[in-house]
C-alpha atoms as a PDB file:
ATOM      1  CA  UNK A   1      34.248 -21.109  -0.409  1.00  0.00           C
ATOM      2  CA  UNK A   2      33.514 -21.408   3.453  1.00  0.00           C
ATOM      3  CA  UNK A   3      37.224 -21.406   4.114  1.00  0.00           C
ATOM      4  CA  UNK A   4      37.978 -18.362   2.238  1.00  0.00           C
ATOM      5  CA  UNK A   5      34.699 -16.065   3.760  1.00  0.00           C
ATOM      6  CA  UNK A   6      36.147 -17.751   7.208  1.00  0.00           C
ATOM      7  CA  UNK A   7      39.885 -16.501   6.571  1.00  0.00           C
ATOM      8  CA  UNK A   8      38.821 -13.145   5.215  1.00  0.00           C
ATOM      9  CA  UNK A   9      36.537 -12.572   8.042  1.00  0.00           C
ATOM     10  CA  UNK A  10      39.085 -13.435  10.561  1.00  0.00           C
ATOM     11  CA  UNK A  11      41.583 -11.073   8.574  1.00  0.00           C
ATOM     12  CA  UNK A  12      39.030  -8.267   9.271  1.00  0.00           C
ATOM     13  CA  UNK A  13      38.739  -8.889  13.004  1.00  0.00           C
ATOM     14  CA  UNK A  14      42.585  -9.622  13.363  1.00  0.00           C
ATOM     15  CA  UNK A  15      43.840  -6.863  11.361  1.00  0.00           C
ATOM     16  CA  UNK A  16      42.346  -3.914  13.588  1.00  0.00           C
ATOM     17  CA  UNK A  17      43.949  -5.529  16.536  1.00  0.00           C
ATOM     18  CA  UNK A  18      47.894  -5.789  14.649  1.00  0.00           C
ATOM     19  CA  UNK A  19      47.177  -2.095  13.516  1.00  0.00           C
ATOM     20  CA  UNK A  20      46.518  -0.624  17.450  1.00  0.00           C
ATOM     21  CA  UNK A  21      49.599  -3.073  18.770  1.00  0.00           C
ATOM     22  CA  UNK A  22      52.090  -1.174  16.174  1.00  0.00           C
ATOM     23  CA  UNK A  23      50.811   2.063  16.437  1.00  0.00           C
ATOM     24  CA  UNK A  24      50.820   2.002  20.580  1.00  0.00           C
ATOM     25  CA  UNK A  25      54.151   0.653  20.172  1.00  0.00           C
ATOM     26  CA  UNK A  26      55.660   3.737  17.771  1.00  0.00           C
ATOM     27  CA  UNK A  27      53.900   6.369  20.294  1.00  0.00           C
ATOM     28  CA  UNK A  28      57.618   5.844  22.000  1.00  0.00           C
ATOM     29  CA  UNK A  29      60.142   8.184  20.971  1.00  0.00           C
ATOM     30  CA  UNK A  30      63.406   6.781  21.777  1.00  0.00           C
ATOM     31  CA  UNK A  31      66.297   8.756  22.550  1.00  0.00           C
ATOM     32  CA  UNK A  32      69.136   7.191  24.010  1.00  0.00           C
ATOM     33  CA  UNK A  33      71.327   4.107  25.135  1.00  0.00           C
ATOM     34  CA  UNK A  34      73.056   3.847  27.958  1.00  0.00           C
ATOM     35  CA  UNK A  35      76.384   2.725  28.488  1.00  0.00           C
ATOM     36  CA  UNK A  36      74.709  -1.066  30.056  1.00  0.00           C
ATOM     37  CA  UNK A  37      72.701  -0.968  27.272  1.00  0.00           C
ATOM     38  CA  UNK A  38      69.699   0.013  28.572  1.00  0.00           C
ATOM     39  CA  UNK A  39      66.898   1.748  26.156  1.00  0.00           C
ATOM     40  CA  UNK A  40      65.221   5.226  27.301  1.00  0.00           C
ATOM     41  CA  UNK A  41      62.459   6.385  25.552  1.00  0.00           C
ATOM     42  CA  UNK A  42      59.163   8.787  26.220  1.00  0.00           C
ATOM     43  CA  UNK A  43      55.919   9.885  24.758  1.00  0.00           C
ATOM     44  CA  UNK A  44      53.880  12.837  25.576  1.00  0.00           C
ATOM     45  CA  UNK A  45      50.369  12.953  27.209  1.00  0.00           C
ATOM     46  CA  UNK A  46      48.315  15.612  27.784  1.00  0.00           C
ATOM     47  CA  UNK A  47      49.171  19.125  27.020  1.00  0.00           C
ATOM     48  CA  UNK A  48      47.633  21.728  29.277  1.00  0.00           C
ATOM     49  CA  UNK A  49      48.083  25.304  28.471  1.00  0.00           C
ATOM     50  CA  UNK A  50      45.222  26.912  30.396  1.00  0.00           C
ATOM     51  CA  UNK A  51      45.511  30.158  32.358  1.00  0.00           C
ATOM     52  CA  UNK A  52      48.777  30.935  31.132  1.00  0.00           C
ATOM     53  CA  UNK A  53      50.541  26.767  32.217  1.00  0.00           C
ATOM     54  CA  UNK A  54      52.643  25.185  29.965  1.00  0.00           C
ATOM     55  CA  UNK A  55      52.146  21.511  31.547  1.00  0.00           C
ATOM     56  CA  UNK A  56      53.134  18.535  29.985  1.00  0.00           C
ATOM     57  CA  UNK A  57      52.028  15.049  30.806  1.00  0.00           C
ATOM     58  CA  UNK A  58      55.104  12.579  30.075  1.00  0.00           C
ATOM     59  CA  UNK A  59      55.597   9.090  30.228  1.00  0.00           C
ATOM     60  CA  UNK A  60      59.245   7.861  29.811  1.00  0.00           C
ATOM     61  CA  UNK A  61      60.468   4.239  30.076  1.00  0.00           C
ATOM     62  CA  UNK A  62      63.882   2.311  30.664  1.00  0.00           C
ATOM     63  CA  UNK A  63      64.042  -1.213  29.047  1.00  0.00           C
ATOM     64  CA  UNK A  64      66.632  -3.151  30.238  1.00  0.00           C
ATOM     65  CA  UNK A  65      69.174  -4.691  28.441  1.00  0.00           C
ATOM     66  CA  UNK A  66      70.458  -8.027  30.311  1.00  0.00           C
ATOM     67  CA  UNK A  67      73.675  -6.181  31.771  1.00  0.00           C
ATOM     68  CA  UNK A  68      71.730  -3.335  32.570  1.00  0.00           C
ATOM     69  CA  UNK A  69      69.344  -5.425  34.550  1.00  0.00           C
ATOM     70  CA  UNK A  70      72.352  -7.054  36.445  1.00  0.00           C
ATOM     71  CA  UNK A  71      73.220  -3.614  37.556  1.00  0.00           C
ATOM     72  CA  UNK A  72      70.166  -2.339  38.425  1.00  0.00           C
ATOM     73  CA  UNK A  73      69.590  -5.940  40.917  1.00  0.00           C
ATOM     74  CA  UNK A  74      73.309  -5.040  42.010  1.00  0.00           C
ATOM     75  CA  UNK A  75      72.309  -1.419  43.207  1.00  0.00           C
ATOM     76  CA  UNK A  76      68.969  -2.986  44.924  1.00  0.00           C
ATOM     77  CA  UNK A  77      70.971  -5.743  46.927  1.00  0.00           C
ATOM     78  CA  UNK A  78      73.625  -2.601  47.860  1.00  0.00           C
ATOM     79  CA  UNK A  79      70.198  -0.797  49.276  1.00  0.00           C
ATOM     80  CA  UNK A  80      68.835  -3.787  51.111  1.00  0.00           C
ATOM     81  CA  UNK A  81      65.636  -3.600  48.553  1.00  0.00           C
ATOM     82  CA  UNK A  82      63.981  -6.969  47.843  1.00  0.00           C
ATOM     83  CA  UNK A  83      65.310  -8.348  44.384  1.00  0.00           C
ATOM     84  CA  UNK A  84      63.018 -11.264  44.153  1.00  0.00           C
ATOM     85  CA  UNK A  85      61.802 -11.508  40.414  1.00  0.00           C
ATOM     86  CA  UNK A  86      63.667  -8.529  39.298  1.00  0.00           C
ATOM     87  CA  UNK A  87      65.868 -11.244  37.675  1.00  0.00           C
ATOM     88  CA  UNK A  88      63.105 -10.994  34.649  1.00  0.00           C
ATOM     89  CA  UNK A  89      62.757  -7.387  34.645  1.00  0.00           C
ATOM     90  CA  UNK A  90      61.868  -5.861  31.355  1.00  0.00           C
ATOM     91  CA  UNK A  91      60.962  -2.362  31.581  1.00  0.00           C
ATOM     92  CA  UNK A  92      60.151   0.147  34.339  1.00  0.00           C
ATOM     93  CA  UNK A  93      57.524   3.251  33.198  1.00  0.00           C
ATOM     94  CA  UNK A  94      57.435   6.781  34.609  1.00  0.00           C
ATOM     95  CA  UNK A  95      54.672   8.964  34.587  1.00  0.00           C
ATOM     96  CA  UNK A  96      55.503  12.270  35.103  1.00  0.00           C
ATOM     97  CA  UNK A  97      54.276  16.058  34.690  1.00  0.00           C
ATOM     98  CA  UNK A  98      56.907  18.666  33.084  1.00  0.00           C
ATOM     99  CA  UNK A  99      56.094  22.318  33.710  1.00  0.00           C
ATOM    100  CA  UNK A 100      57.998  24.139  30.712  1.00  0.00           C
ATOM    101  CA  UNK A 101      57.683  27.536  31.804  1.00  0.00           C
ATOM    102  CA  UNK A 102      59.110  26.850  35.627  1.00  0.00           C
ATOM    103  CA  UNK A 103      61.531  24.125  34.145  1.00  0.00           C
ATOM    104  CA  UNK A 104      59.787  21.854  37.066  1.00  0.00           C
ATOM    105  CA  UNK A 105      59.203  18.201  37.089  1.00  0.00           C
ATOM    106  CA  UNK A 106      57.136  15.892  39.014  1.00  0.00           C
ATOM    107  CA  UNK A 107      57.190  12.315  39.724  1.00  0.00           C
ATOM    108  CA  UNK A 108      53.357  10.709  39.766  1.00  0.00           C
ATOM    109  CA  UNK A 109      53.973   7.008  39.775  1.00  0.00           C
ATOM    110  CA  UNK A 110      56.245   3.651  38.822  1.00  0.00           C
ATOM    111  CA  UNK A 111      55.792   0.747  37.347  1.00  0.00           C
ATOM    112  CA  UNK A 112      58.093  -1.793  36.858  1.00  0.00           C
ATOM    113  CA  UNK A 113      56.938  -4.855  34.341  1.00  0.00           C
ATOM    114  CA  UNK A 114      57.847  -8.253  33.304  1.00  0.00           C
ATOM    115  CA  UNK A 115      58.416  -8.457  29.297  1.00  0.00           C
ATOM    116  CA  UNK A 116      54.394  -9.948  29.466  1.00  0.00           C
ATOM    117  CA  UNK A 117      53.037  -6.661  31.294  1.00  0.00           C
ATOM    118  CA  UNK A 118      52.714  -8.317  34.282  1.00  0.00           C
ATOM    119  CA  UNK A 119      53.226  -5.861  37.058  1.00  0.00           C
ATOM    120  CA  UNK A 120      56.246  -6.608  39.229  1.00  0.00           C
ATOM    121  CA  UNK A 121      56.267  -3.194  41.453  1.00  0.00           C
ATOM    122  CA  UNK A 122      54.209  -0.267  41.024  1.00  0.00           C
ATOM    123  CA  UNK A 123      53.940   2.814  42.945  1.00  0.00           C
ATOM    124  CA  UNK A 124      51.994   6.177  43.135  1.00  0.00           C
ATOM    125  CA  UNK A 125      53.183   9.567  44.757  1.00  0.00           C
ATOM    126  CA  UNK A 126      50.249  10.332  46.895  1.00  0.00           C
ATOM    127  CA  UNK A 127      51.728  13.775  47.256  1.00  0.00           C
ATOM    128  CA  UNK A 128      53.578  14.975  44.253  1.00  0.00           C
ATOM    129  CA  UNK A 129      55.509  18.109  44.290  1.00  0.00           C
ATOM    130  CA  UNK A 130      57.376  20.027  41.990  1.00  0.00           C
ATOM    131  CA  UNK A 131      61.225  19.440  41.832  1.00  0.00           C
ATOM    132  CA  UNK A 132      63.587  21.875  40.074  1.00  0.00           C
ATOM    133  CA  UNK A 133      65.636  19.629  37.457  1.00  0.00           C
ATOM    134  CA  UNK A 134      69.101  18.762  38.079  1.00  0.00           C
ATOM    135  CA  UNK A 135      71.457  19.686  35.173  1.00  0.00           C
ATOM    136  CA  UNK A 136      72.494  16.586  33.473  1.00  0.00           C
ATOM    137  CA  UNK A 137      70.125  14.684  34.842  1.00  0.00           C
ATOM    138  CA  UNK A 138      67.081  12.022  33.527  1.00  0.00           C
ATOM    139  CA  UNK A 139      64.684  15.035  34.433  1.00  0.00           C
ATOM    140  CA  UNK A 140      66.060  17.361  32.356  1.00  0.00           C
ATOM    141  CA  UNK A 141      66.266  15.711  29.492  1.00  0.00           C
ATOM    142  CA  UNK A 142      62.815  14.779  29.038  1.00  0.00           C
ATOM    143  CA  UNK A 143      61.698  18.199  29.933  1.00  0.00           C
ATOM    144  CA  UNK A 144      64.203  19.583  27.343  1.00  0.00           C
ATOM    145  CA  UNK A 145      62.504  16.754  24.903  1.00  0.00           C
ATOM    146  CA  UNK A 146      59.238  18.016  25.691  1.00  0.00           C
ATOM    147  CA  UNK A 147      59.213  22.221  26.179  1.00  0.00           C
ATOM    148  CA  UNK A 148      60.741  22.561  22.969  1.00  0.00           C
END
């Protein structure tokens, strides 16, 4: 009897925590692959639409397939950058603001990640400004995913 109020107890203090890990995880909308094999997806923040703005706050992340990580180390040797642990590179995350009225976008930080969370590189934009999207571009798409 002790074993099975000890196993249903743990199920209740388990269960909670399986339930937040797969819902966190589905927040991400994925929608593309890259040619390396690389997987893009983004998930909105949030929404401000005071005083006539139409700002969005939106996260987007890469995760790197194994080729695409080889590529990615190849264009940081080519620019001199340090490549020292990028060798287990899982994901990098942007956080980003989208302003859907001015078809703007602005870079706030990056964080690049081992597959544990562990922080490899991480950076903030002390001074973000407002870029006008480049057609075709990474920018445009996720403001086209998110002003919609």
């Amino acid at each position: 009897m002790k074993k099975i109020s000890s196993v249903v107890c743990l199920l209740f203090l388990v269960l909670p925590l399986i339930i937040s890990c797969q819902s966190n995880s589905s927040d991400w909308m994925e929608y593309r692959v890259d040619n390396y094999g690389n997987v893009y997806s983004y998930k909105k923040g949030n929404i401000d639409k005071n005083n006539g703005n139409y700002i969005v706050q939106v996260f987007y992340k890469t995760v790197y397939s194994e080729k695409g990580r080889e590529k990615y180390l190849q264009e940081r040797r080519e620019k001199k950058y340090s490549t020292e642990g990028y060798d287990k590179l899982s994901h990098t995350v942007y956080s980003t603001e989208v302003d859907c009225k001015k078809q703007e976008i602005k870079l706030l930080s990056v964080v690049e990640s081992y597959a544990d969370g562990e922080k490899l590189f991480s950076w903030s934009n002390d001074k973000p400004e407002w870029i006008n999207t480049i057609p075709g571009s990474e920018g445009e798409t996720v403001l086209k995913l998110n002003c919609e």
